[in-house]
C-alpha atoms as a PDB file:
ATOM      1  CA  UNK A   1    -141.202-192.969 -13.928  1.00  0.00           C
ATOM      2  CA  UNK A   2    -142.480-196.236 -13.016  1.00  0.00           C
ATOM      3  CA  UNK A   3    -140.804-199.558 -15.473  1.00  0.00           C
ATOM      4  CA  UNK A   4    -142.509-202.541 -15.863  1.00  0.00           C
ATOM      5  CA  UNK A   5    -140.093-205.324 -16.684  1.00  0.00           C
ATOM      6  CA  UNK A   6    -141.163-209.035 -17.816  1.00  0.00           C
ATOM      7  CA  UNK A   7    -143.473-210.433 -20.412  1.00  0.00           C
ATOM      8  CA  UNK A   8    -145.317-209.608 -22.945  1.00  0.00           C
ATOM      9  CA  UNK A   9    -147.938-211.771 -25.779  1.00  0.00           C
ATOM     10  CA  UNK A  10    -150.456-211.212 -27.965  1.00  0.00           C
ATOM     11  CA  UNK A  11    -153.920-212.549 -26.530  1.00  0.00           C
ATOM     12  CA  UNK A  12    -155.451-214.300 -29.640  1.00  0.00           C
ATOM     13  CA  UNK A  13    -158.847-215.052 -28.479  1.00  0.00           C
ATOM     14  CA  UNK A  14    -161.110-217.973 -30.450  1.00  0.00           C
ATOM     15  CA  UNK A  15    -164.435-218.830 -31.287  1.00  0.00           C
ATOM     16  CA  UNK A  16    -166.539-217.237 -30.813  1.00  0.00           C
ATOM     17  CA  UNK A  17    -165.057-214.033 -30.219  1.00  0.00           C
ATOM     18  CA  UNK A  18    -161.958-214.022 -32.514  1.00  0.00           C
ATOM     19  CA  UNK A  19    -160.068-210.873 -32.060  1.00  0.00           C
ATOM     20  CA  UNK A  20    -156.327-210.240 -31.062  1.00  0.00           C
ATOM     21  CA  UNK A  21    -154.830-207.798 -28.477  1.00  0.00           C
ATOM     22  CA  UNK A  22    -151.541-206.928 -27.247  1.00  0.00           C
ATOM     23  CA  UNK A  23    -151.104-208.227 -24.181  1.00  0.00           C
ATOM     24  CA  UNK A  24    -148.369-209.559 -21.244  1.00  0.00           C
ATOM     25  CA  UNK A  25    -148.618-209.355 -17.620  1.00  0.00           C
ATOM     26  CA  UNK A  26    -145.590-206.619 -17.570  1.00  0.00           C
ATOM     27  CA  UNK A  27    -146.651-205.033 -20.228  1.00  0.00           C
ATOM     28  CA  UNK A  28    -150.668-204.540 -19.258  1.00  0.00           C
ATOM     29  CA  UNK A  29    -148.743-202.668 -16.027  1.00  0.00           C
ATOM     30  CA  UNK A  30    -146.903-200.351 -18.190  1.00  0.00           C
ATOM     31  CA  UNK A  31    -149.971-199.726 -20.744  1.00  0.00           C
ATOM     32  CA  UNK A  32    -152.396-199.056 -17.827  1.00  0.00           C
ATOM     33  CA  UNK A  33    -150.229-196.040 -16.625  1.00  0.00           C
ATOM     34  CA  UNK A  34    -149.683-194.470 -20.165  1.00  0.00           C
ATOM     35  CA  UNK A  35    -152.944-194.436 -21.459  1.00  0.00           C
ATOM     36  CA  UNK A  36    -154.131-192.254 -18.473  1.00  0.00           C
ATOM     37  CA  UNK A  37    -151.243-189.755 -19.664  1.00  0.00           C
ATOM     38  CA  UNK A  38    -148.808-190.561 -17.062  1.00  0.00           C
ATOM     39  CA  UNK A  39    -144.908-191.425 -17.614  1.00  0.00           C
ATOM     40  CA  UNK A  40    -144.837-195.309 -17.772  1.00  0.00           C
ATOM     41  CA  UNK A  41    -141.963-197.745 -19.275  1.00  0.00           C
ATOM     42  CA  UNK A  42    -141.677-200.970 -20.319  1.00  0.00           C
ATOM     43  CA  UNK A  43    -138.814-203.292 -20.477  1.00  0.00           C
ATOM     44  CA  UNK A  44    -138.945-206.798 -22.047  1.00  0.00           C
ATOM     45  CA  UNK A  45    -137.702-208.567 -25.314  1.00  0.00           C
ATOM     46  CA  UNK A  46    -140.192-209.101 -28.853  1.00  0.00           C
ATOM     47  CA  UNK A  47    -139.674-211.395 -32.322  1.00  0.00           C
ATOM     48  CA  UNK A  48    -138.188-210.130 -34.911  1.00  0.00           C
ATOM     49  CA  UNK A  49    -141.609-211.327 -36.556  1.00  0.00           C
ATOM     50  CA  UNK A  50    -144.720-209.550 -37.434  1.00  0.00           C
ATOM     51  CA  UNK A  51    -146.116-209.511 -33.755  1.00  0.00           C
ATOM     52  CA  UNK A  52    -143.328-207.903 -32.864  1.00  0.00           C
ATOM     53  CA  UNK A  53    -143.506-205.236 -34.583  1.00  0.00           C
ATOM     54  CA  UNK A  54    -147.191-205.177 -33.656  1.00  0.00           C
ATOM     55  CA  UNK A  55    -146.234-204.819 -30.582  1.00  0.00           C
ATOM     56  CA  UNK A  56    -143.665-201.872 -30.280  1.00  0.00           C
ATOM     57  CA  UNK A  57    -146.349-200.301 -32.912  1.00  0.00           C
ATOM     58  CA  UNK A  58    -149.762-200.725 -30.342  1.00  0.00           C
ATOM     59  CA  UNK A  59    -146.911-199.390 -27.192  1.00  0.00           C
ATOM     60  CA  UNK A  60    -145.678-196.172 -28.710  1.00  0.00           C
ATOM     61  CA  UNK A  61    -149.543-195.270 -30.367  1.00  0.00           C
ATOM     62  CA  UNK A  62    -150.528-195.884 -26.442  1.00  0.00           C
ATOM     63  CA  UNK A  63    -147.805-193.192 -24.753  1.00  0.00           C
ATOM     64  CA  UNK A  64    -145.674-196.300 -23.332  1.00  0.00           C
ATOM     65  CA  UNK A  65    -141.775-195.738 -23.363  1.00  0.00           C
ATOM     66  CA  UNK A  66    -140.037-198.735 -25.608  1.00  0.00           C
ATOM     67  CA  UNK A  67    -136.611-197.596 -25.147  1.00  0.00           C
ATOM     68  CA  UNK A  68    -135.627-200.465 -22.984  1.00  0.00           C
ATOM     69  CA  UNK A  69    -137.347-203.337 -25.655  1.00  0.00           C
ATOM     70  CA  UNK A  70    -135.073-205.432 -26.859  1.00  0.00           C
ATOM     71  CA  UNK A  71    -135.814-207.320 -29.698  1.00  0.00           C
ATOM     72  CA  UNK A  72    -134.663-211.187 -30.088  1.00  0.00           C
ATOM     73  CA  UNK A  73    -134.457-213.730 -33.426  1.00  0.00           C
ATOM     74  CA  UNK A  74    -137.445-215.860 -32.680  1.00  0.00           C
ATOM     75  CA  UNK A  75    -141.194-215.677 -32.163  1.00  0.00           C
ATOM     76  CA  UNK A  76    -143.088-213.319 -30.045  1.00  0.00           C
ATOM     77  CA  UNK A  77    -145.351-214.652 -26.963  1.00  0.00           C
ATOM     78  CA  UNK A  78    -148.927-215.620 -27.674  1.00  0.00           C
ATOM     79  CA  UNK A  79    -151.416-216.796 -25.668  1.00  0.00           C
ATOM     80  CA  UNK A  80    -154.957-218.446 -26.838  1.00  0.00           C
ATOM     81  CA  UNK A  81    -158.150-217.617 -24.205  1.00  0.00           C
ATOM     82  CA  UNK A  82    -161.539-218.675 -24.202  1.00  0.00           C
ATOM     83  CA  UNK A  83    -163.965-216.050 -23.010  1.00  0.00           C
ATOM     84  CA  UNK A  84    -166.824-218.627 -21.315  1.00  0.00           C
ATOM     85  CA  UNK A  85    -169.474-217.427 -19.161  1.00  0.00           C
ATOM     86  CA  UNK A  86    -168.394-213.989 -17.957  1.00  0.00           C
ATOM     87  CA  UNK A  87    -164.931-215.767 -17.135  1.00  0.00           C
ATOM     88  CA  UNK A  88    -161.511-216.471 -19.181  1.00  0.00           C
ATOM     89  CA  UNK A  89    -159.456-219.268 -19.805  1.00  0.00           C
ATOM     90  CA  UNK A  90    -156.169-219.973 -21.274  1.00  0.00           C
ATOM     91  CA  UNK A  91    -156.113-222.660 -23.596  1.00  0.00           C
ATOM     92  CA  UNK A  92    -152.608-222.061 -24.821  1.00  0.00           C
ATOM     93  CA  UNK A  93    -149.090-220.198 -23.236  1.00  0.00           C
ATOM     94  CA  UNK A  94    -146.347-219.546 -25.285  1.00  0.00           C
ATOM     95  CA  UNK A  95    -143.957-217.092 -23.625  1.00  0.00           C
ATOM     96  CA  UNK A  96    -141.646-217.023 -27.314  1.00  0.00           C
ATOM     97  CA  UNK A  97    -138.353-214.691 -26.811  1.00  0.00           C
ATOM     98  CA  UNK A  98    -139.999-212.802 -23.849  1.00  0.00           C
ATOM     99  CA  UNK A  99    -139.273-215.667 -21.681  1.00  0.00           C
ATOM    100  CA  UNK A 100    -135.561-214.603 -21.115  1.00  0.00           C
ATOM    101  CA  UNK A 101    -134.566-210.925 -19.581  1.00  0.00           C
ATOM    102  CA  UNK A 102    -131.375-209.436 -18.729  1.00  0.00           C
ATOM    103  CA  UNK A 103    -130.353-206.438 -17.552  1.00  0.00           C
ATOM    104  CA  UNK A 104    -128.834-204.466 -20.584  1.00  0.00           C
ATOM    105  CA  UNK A 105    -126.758-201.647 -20.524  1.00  0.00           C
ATOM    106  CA  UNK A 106    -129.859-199.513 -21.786  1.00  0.00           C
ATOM    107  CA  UNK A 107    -132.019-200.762 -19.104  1.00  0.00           C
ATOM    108  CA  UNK A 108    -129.413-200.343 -16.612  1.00  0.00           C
ATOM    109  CA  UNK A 109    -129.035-196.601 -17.765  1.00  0.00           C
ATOM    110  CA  UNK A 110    -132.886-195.634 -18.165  1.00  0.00           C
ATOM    111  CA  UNK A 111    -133.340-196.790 -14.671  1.00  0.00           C
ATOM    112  CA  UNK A 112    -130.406-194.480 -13.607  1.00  0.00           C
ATOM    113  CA  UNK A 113    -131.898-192.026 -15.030  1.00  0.00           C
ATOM    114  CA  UNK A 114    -135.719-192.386 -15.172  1.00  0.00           C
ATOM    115  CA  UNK A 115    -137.236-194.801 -13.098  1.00  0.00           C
ATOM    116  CA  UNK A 116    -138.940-194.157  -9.239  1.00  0.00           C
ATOM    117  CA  UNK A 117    -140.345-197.543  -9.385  1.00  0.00           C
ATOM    118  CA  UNK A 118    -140.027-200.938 -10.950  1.00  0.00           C
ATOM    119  CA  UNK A 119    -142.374-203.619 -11.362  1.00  0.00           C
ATOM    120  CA  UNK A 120    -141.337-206.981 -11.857  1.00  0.00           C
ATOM    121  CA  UNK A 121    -143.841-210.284 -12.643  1.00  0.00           C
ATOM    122  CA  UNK A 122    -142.799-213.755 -12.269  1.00  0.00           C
ATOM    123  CA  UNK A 123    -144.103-214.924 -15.575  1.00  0.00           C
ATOM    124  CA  UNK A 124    -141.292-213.915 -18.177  1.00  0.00           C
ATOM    125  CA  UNK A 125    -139.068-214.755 -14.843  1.00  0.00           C
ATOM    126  CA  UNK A 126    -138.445-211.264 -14.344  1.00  0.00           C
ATOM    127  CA  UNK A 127    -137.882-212.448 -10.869  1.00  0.00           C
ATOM    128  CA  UNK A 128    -134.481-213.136 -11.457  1.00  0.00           C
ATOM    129  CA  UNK A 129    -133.502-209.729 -12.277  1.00  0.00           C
ATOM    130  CA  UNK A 130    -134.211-209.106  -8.152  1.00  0.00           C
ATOM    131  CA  UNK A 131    -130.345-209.343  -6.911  1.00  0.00           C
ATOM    132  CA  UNK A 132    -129.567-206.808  -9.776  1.00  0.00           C
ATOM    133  CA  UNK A 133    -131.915-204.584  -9.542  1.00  0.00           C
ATOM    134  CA  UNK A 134    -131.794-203.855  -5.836  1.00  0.00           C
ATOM    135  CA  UNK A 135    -128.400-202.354  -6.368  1.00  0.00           C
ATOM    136  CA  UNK A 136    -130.167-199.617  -7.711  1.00  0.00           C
ATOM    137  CA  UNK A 137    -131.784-198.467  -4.881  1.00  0.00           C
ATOM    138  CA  UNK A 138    -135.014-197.888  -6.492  1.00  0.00           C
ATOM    139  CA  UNK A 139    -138.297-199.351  -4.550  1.00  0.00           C
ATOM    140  CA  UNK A 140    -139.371-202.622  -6.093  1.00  0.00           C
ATOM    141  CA  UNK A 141    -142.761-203.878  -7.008  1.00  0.00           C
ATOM    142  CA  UNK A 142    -143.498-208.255  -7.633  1.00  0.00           C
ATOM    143  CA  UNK A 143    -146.214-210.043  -8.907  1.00  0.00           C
ATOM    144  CA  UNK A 144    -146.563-213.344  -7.657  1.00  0.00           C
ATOM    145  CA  UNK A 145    -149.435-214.232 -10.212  1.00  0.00           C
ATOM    146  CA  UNK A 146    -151.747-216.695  -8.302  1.00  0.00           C
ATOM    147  CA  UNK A 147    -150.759-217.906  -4.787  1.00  0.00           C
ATOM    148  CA  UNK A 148    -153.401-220.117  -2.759  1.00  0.00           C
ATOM    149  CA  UNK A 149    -150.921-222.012  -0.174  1.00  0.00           C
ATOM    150  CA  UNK A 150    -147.777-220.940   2.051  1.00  0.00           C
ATOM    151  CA  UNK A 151    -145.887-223.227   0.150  1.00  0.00           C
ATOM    152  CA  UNK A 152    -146.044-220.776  -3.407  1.00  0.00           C
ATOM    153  CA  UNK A 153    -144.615-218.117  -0.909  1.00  0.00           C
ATOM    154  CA  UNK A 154    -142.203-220.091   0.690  1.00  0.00           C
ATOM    155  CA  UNK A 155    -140.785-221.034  -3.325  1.00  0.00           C
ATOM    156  CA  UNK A 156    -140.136-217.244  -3.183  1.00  0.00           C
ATOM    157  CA  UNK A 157    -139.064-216.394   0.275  1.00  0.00           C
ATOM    158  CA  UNK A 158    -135.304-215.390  -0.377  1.00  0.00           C
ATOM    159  CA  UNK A 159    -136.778-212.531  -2.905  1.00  0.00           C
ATOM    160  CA  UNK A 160    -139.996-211.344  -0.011  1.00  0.00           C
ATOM    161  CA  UNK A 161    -137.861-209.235   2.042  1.00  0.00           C
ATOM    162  CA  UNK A 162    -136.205-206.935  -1.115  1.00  0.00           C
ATOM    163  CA  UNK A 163    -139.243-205.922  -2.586  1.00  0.00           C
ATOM    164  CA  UNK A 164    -141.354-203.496  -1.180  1.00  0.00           C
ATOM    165  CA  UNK A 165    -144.738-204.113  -2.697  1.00  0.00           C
ATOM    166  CA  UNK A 166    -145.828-207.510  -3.032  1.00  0.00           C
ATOM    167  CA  UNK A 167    -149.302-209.125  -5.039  1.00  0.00           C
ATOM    168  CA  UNK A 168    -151.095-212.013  -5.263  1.00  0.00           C
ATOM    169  CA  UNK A 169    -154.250-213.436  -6.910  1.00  0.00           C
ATOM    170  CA  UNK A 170    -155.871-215.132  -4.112  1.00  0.00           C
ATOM    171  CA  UNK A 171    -159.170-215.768  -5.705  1.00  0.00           C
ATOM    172  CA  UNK A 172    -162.573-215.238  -4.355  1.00  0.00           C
ATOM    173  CA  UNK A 173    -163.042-218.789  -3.173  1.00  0.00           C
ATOM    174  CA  UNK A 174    -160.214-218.410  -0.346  1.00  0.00           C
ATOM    175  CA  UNK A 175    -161.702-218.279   2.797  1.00  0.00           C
ATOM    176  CA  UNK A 176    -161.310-215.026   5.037  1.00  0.00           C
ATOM    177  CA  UNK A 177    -159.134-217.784   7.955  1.00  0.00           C
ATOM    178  CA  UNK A 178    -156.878-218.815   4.691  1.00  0.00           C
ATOM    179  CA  UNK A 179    -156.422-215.316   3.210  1.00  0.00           C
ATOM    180  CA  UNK A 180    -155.096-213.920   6.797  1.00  0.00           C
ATOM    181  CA  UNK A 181    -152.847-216.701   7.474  1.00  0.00           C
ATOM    182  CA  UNK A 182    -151.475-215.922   3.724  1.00  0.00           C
ATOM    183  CA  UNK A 183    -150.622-212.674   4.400  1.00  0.00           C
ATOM    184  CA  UNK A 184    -149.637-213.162   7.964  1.00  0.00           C
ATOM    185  CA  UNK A 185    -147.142-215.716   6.194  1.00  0.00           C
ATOM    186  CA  UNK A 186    -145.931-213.271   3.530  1.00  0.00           C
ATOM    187  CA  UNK A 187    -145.282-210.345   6.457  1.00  0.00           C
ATOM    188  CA  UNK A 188    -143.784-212.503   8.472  1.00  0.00           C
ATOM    189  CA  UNK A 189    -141.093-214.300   5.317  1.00  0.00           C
ATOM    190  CA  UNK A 190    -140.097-210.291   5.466  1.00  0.00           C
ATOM    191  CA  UNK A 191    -143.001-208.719   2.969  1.00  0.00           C
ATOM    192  CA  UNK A 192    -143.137-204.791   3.896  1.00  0.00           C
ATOM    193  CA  UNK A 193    -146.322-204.145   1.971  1.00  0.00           C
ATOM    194  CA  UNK A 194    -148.535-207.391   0.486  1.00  0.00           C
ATOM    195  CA  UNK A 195    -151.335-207.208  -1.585  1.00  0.00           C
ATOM    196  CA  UNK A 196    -154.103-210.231  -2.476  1.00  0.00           C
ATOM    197  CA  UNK A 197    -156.897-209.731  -5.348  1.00  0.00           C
ATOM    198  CA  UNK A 198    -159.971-211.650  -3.987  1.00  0.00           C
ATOM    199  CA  UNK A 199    -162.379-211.171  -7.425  1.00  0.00           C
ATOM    200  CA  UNK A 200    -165.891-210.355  -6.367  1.00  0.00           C
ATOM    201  CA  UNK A 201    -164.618-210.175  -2.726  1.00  0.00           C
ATOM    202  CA  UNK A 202    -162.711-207.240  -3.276  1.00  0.00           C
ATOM    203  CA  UNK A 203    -159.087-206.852  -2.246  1.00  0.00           C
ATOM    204  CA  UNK A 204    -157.002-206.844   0.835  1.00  0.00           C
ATOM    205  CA  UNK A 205    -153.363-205.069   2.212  1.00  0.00           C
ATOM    206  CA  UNK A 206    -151.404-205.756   4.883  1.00  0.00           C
ATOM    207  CA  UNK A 207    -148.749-202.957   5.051  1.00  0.00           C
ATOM    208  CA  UNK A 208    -146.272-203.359   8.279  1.00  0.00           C
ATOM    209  CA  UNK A 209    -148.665-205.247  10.684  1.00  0.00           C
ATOM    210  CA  UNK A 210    -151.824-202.597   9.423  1.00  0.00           C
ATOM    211  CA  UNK A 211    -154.833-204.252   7.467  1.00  0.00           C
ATOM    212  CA  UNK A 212    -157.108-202.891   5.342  1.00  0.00           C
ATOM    213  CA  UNK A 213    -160.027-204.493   3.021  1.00  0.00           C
ATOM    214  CA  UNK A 214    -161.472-202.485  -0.040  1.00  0.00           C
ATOM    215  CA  UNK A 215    -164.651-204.315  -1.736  1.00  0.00           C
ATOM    216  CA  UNK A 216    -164.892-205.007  -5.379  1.00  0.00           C
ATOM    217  CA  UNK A 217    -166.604-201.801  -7.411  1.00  0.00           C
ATOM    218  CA  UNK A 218    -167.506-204.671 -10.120  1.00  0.00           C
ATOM    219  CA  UNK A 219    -171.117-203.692 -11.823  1.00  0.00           C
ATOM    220  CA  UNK A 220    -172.986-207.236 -11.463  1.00  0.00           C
ATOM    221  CA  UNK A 221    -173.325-208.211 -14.906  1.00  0.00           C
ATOM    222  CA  UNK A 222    -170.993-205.740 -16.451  1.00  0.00           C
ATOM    223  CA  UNK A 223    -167.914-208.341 -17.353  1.00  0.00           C
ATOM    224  CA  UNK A 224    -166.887-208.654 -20.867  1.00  0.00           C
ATOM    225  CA  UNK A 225    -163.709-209.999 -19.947  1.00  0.00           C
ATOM    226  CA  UNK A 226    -161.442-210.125 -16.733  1.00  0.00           C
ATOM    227  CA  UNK A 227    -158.467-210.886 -18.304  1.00  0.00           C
ATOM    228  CA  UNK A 228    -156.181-208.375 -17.010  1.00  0.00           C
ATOM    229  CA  UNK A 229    -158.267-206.973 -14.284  1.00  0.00           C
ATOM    230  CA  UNK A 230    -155.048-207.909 -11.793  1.00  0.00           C
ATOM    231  CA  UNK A 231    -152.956-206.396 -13.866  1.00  0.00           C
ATOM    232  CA  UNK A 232    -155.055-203.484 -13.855  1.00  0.00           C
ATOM    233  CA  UNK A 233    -155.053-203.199 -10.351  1.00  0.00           C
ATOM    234  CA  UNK A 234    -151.729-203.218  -9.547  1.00  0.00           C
ATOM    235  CA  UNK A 235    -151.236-200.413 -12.112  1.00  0.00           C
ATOM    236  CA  UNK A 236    -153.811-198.100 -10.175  1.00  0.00           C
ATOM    237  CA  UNK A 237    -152.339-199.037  -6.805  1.00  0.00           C
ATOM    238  CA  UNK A 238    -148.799-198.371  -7.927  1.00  0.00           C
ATOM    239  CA  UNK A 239    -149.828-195.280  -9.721  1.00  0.00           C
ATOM    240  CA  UNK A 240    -151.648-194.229  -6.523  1.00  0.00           C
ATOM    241  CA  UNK A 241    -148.398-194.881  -4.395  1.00  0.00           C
ATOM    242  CA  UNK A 242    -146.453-192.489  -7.159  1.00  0.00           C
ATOM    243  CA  UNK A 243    -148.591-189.653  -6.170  1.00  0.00           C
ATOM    244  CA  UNK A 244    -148.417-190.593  -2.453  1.00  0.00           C
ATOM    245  CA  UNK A 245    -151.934-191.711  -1.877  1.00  0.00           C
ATOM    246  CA  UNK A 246    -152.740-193.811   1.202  1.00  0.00           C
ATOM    247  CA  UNK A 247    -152.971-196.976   1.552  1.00  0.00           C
ATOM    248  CA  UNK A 248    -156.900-197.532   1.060  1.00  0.00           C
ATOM    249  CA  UNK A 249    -157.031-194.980  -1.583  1.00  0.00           C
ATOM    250  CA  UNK A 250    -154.562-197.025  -3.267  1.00  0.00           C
ATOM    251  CA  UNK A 251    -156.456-199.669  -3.132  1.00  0.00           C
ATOM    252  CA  UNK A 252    -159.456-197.850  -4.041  1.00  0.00           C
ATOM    253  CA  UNK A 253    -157.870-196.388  -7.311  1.00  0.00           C
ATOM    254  CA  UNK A 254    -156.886-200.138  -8.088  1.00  0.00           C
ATOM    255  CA  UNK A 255    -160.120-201.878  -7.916  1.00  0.00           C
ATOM    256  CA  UNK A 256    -161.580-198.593  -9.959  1.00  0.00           C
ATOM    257  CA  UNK A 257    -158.982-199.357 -12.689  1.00  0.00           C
ATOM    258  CA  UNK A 258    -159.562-203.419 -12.234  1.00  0.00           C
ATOM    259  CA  UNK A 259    -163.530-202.890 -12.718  1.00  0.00           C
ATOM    260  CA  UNK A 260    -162.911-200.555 -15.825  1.00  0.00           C
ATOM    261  CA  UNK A 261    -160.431-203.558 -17.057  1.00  0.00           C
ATOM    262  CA  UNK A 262    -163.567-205.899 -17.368  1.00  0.00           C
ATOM    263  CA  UNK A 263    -165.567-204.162 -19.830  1.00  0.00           C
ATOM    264  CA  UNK A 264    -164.098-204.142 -22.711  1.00  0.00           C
ATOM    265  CA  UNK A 265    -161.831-207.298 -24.766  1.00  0.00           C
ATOM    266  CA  UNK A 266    -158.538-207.227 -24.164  1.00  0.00           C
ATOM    267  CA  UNK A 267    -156.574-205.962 -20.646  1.00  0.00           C
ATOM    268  CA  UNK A 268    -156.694-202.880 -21.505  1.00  0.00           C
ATOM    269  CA  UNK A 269    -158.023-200.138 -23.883  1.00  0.00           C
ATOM    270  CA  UNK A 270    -155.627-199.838 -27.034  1.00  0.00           C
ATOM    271  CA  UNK A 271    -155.996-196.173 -28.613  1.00  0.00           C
ATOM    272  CA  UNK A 272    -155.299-197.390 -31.693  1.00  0.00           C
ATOM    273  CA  UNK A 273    -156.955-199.687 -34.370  1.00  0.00           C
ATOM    274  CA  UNK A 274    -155.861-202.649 -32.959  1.00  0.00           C
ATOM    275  CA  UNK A 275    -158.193-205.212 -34.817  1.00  0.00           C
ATOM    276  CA  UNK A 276    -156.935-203.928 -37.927  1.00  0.00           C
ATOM    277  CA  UNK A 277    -153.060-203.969 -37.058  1.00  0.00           C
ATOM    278  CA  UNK A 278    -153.486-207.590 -35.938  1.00  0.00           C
ATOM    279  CA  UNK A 279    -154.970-208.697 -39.214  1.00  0.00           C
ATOM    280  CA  UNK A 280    -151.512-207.905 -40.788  1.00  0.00           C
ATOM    281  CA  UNK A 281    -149.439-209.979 -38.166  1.00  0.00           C
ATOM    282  CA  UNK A 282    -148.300-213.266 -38.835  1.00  0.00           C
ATOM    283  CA  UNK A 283    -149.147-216.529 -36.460  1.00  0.00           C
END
């Protein structure tokens, strides 16, 4: 079973589309898996307030496995985004209690018992769990978030060589010369497998020296919203790699689940009345 460890929010958007969704970079990874009815974890800490309990509530209704949640005196994460033009911003970031993670002894025993993979992101500073969690022996998966220069990559060098998936937002501006010499750089700091989103440009692997490109399946038009698309992806490619899919079918099955991502609010489709649940949370 694949765990997702790191952050989690709620994603208030504002005028003029004013809606809530549960949300987190982790936590979309985890979601992604469950809702298509496969076995999928997540590990990270809530509030003891009303979005908490929002939440653990929206995770169980969507098949996710909360056993490792841990929940904290304090506020839960929230994060205020603009949809503008086809295209998202963040206006506010507040990481709450989900901004510190430790290894507990029920995390340390589901992933004894349970897990095949584990995904980490750097927001939350899951990160840090790396040195820990290698002990395990279980293959490990790291978001980077966005990365446009060797310098990000060089700020995470000592943690390259452990994992054995890496990915990156590169952004469809990059150029094809500054994209190569990225993951050139990130192979080359001791990366096994490295993966860069490129937007409308697609998305590219370099796995042990072997490159492959996959183009974007994105409808023109067709966004809603892209928040979560990368998340998304990385979900699809990870869940490709648990059922021992190639490489470019991986990557396939990732841009599939990024393009489904974008048409609909929210990072991912909540089977659950989830408009109505966040009209009784607090914030």
């Amino acid at each position: 079973m694949l765990i997702s460890i790191g952050d989690n929010c709620i994603d208030r958007y504002v005028s003029p589309v004013v809606v809530a969704r549960v949300g987190g970079n982790a936590l979309n990874v985890a979601a992604n898996i469950a809702i298509r009815g496969e076995p999928a974890a997540y590990a990270g800490v809530v509030g003891t307030d009303a979005e908490g309990d929002w939440i653990l509530r929206v995770l169980r209704a969507s098949g996710v496995n909360t056993d490792c949640v841990e929940r904290a005196d304090g506020v839960s994460g929230v994060t205020e985004i603009a949809i503008e033009g086809g295209d998202y911003r963040i206006l506010r970031e507040d990481y709450g209690v989900s901004a510190e993670i430790l290894v507990t002894s029920a995390l340390r025993d589901f992933i004894l018992n349970h897990a095949t993979l584990i995904h980490l992101t750097v927001t939350g500073e899951a990160d840090k769990l790396i040195e820990e969690l290698k002990t395990f022996g279980v293959p490990l998966s790291l978001d980077l978030g966005i990365v446009r220069d060797g310098d990000t990559l060089l700020k995470v060098a000592s943690l390259l060589p452990t994992v054995n998936y890496v990915f990156f937002s590169a952004g469809s501006a990059m150029s094809e010369k500054d994209l190569s010499a990225l993951l050139d750089k990130a192979q080359l700091l001791g990366c096994r497998c490295v993966v860069a989103t490129r937007g409308a440009k697609g998305c590219s692997a370099l796995d042990r020296g072997r490159r492959v490109d996959v183009a974007s399946v994105v409808t023109p038009g067709s966004i809603v919203d892209p928040l979560g698309a990368g998340d998304a992806f990385i979900a699809g490619f990870l869940y490709g790699m648990e059922f021992g899919r190639g490489l470019e079918e991986r990557l396939q099955l990732g841009s599939a689940w990024a393009a489904d991502a974008c048409l609909h609010l929210g990072a991912w489709k909540v089977p659950v009345d989830d408009d109505l649940a966040a009209s009784g949370a607090g914030g």
